[in-house]
N, C-alpha and C. Protein backbone atom coordinates (compact mmCIF):
# COMPACT_ATOMS: atom_id res chain seq x y z
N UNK A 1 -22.22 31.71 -30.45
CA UNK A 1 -23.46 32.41 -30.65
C UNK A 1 -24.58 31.63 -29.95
N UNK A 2 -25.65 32.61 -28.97
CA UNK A 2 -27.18 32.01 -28.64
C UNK A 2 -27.68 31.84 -29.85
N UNK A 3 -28.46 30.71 -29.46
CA UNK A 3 -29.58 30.51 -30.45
C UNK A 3 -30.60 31.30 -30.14
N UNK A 4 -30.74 32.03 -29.47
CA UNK A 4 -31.79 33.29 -29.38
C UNK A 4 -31.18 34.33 -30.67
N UNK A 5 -30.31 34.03 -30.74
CA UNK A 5 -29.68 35.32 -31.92
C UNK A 5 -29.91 34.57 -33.43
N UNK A 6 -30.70 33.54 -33.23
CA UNK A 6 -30.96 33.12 -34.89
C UNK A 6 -32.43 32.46 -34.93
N UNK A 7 -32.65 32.10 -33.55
CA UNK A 7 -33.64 31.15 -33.76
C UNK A 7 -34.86 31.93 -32.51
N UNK A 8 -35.88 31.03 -32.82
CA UNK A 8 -37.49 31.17 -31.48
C UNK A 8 -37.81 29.74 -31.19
N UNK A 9 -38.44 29.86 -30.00
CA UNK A 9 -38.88 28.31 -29.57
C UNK A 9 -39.85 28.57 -28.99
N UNK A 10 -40.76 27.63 -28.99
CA UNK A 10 -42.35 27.76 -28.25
C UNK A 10 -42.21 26.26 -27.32
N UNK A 11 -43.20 26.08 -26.24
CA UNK A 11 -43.26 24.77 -25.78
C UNK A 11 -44.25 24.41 -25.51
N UNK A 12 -44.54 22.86 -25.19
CA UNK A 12 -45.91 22.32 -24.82
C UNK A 12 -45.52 21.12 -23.99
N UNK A 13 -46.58 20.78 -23.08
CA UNK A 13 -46.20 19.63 -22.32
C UNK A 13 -47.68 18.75 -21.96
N UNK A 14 -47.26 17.54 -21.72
CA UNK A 14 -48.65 16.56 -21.82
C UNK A 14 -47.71 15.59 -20.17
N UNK A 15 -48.20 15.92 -19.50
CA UNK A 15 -47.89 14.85 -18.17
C UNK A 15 -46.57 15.70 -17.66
N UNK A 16 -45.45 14.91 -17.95
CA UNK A 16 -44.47 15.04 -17.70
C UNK A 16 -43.03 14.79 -18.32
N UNK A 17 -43.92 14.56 -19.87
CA UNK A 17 -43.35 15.30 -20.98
C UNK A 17 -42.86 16.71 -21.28
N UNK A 18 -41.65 17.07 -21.89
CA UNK A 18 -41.89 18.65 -22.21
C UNK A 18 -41.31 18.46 -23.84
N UNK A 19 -42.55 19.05 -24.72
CA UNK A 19 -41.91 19.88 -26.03
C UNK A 19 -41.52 20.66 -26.49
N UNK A 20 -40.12 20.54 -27.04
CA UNK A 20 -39.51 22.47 -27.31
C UNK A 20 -39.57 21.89 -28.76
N UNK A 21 -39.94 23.17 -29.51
CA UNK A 21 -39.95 23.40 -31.00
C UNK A 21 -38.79 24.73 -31.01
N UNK A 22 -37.65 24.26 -32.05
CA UNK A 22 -36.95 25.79 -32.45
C UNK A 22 -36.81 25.78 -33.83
N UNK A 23 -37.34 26.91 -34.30
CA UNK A 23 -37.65 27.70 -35.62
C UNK A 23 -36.72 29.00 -35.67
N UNK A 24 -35.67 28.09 -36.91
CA UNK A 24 -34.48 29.09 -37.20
C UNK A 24 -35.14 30.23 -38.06
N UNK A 25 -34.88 31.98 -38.02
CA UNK A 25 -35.77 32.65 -38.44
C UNK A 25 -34.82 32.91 -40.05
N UNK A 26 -33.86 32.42 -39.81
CA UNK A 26 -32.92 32.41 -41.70
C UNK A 26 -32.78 30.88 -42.14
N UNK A 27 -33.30 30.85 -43.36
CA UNK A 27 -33.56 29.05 -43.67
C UNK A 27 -31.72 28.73 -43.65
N UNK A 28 -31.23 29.83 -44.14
CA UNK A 28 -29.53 29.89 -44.11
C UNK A 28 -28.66 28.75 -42.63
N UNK A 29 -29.26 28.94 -41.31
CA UNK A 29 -29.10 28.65 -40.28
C UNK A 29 -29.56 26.69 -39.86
N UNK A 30 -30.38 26.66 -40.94
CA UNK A 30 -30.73 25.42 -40.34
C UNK A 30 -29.85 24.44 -40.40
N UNK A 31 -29.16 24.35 -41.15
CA UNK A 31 -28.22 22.84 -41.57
C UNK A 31 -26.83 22.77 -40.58
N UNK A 32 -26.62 24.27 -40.25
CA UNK A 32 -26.19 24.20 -39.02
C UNK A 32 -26.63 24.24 -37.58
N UNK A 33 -27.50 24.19 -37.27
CA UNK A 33 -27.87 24.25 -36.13
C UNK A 33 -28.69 22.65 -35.84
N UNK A 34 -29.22 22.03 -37.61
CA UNK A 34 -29.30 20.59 -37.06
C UNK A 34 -28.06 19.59 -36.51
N UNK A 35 -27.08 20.18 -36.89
CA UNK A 35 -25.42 19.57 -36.97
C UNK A 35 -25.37 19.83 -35.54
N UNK A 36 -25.42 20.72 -35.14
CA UNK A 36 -24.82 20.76 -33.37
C UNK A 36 -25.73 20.87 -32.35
N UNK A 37 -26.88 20.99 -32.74
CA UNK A 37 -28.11 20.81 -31.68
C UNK A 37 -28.76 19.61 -31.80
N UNK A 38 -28.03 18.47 -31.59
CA UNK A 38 -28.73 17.07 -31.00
C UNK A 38 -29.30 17.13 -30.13
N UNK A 39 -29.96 15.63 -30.12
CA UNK A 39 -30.98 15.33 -28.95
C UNK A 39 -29.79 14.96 -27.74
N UNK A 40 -28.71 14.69 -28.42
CA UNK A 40 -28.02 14.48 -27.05
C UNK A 40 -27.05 16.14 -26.48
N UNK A 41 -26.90 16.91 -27.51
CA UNK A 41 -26.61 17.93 -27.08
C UNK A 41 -27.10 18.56 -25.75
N UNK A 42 -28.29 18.54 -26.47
CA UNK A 42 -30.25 19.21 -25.52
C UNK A 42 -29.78 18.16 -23.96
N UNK A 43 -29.73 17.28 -24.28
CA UNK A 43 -29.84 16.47 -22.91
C UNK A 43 -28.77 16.99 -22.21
N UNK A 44 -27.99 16.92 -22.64
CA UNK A 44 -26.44 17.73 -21.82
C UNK A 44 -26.86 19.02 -20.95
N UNK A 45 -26.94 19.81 -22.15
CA UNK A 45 -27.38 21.40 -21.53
C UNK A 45 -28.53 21.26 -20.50
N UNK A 46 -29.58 20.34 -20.82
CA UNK A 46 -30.65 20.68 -19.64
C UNK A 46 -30.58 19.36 -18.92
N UNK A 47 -29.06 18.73 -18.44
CA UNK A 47 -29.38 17.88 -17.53
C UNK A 47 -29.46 18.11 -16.23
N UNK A 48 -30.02 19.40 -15.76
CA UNK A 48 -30.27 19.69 -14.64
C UNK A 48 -32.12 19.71 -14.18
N UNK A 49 -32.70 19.76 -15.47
CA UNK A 49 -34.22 19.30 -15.62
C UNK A 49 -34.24 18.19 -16.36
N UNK A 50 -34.14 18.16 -17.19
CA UNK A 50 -34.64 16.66 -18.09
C UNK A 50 -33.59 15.12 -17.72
N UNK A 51 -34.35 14.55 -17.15
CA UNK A 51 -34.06 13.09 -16.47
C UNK A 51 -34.22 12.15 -17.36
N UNK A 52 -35.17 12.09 -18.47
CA UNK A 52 -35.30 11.20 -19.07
C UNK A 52 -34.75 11.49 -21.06
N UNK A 53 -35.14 10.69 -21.76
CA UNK A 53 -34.54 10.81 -22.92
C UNK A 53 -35.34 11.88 -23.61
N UNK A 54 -34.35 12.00 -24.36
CA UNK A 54 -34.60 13.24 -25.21
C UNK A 54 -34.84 12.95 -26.71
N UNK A 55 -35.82 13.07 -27.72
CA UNK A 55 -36.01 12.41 -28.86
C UNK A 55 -35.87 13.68 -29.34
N UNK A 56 -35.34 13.77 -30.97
CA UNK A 56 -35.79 15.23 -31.66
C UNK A 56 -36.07 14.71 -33.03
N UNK A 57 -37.27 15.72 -33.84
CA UNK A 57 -37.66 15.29 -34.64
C UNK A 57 -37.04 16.30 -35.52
N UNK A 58 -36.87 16.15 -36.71
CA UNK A 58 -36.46 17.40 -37.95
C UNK A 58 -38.04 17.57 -38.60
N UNK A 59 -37.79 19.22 -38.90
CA UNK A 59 -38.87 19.59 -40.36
C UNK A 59 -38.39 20.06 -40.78
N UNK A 60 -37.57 19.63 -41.94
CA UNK A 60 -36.74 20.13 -42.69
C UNK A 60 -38.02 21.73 -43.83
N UNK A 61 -38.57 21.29 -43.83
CA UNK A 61 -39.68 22.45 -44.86
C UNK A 61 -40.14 23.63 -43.84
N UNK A 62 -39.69 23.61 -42.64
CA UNK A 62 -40.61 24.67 -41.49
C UNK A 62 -39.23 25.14 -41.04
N UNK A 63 -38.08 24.66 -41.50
CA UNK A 63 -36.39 24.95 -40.94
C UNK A 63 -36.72 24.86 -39.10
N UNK A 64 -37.28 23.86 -38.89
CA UNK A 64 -37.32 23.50 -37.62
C UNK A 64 -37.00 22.25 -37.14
N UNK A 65 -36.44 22.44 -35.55
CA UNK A 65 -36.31 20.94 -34.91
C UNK A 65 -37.52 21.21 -33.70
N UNK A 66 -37.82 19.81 -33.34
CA UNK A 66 -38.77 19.60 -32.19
C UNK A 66 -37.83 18.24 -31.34
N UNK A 67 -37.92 18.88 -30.07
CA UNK A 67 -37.66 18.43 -29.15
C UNK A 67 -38.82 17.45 -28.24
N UNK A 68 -38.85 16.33 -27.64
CA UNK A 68 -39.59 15.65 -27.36
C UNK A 68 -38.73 15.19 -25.77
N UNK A 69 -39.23 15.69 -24.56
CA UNK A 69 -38.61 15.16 -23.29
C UNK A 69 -39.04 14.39 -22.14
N UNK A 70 -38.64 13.34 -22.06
CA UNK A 70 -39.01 12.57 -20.97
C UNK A 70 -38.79 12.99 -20.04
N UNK A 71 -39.44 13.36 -18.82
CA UNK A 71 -38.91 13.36 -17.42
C UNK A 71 -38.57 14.91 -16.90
N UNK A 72 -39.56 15.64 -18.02
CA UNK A 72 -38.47 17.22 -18.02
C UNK A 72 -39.35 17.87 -16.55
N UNK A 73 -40.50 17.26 -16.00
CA UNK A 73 -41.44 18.60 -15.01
C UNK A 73 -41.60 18.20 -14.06
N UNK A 74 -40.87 17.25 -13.39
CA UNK A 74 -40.72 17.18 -12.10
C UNK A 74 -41.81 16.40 -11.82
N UNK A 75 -42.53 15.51 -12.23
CA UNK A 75 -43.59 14.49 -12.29
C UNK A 75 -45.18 15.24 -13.12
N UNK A 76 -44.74 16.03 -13.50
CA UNK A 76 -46.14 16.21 -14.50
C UNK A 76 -46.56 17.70 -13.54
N UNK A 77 -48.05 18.31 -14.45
CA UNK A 77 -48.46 19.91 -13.56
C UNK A 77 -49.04 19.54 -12.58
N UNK A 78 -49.55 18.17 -12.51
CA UNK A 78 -50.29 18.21 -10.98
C UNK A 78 -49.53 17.55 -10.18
N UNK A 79 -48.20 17.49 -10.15
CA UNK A 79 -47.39 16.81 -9.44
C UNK A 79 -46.48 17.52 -8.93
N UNK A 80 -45.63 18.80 -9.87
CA UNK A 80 -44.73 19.23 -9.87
C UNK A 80 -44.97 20.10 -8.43
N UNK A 81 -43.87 20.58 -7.82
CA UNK A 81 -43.82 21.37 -6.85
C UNK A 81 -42.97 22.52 -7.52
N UNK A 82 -42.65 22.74 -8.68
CA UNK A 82 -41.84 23.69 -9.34
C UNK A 82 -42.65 24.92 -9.64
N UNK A 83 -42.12 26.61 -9.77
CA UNK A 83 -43.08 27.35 -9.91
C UNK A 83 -43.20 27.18 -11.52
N UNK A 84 -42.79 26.66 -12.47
CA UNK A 84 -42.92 26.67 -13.61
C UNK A 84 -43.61 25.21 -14.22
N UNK A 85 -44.57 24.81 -13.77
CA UNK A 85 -45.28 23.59 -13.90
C UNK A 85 -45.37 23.28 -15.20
N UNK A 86 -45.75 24.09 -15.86
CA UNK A 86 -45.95 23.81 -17.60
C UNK A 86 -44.37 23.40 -18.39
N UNK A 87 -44.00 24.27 -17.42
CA UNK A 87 -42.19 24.55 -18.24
C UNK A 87 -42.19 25.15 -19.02
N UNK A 88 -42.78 26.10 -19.17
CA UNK A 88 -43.11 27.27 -20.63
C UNK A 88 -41.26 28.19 -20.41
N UNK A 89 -40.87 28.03 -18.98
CA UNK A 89 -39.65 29.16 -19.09
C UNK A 89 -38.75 27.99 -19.79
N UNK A 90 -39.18 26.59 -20.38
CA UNK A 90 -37.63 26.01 -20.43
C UNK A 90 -37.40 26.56 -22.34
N UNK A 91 -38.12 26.99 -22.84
CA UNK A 91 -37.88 27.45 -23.99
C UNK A 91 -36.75 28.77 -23.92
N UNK A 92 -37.22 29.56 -22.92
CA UNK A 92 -36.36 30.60 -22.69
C UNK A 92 -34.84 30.12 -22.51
N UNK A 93 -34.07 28.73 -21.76
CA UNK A 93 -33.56 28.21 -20.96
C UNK A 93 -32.51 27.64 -22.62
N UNK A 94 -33.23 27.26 -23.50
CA UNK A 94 -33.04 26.83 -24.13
C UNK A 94 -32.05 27.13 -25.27
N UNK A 95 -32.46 28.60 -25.13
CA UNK A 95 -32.47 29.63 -26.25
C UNK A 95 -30.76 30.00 -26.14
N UNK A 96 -30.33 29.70 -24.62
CA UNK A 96 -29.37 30.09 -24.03
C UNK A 96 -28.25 28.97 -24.85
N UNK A 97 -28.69 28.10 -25.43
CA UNK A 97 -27.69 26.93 -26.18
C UNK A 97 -26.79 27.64 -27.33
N UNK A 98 -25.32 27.48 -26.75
CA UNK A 98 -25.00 28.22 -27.84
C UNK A 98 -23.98 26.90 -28.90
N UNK A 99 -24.76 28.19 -29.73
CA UNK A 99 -23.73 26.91 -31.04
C UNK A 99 -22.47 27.42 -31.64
N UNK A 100 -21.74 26.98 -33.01
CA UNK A 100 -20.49 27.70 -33.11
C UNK A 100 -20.85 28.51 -34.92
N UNK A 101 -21.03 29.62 -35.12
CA UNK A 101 -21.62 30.03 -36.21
C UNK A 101 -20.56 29.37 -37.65
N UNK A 102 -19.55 29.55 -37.11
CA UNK A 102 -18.45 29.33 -38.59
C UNK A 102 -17.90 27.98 -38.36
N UNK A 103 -18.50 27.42 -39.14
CA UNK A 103 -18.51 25.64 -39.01
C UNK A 103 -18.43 25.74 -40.59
């Protein structure tokens, strides 16, 4: 299963940082999706953008994880030569992570 089929993600970025937040929309979903969506998972799937480490934070009360990325924009928005400077599509990118529902 996508995590588009349980979850939403928004993003933000400061330099050449990128933050993904994903907010499972059934509190049911979270305890699995903290189990198989590591920070090293995340790094796997987007090691074709994110170069540097990947930190993730839990909110366990918001049934959310936040993602924290080093190295994800190609040297920051005034640097990047990418058409997606902010990286707002890597939430979309993200969504594509699939996990295994019956765990």
């Amino acid at each position: 299963m996508k995590l588009h089929e349980i979850a939403h993600s928004r993003t933000g970025d400061k330099g050449d940082i990128s933050n993904i937040s994903l907010i499972v929309y059934d509190e049911k979903h979270y305890e699995l999706v903290k189990e198989q969506v590591t920070a090293e998972a995340v790094k796997e799937f987007l090691k074709d953008i994110v170069k540097g480490e990947v930190v993730r934070y839990e909110l366990p009360n918001l049934h959310s994880l936040n993602f924290v990325m080093g190295k994800a924009l190609g040297g920051g928005v005034t640097r990047s030569l990418a058409i997606d400077m902010h990286g707002k599509s890597l939430s979309s990118a993200f969504l594509e992570f699939e996990i295994e529902l019956d765990k």
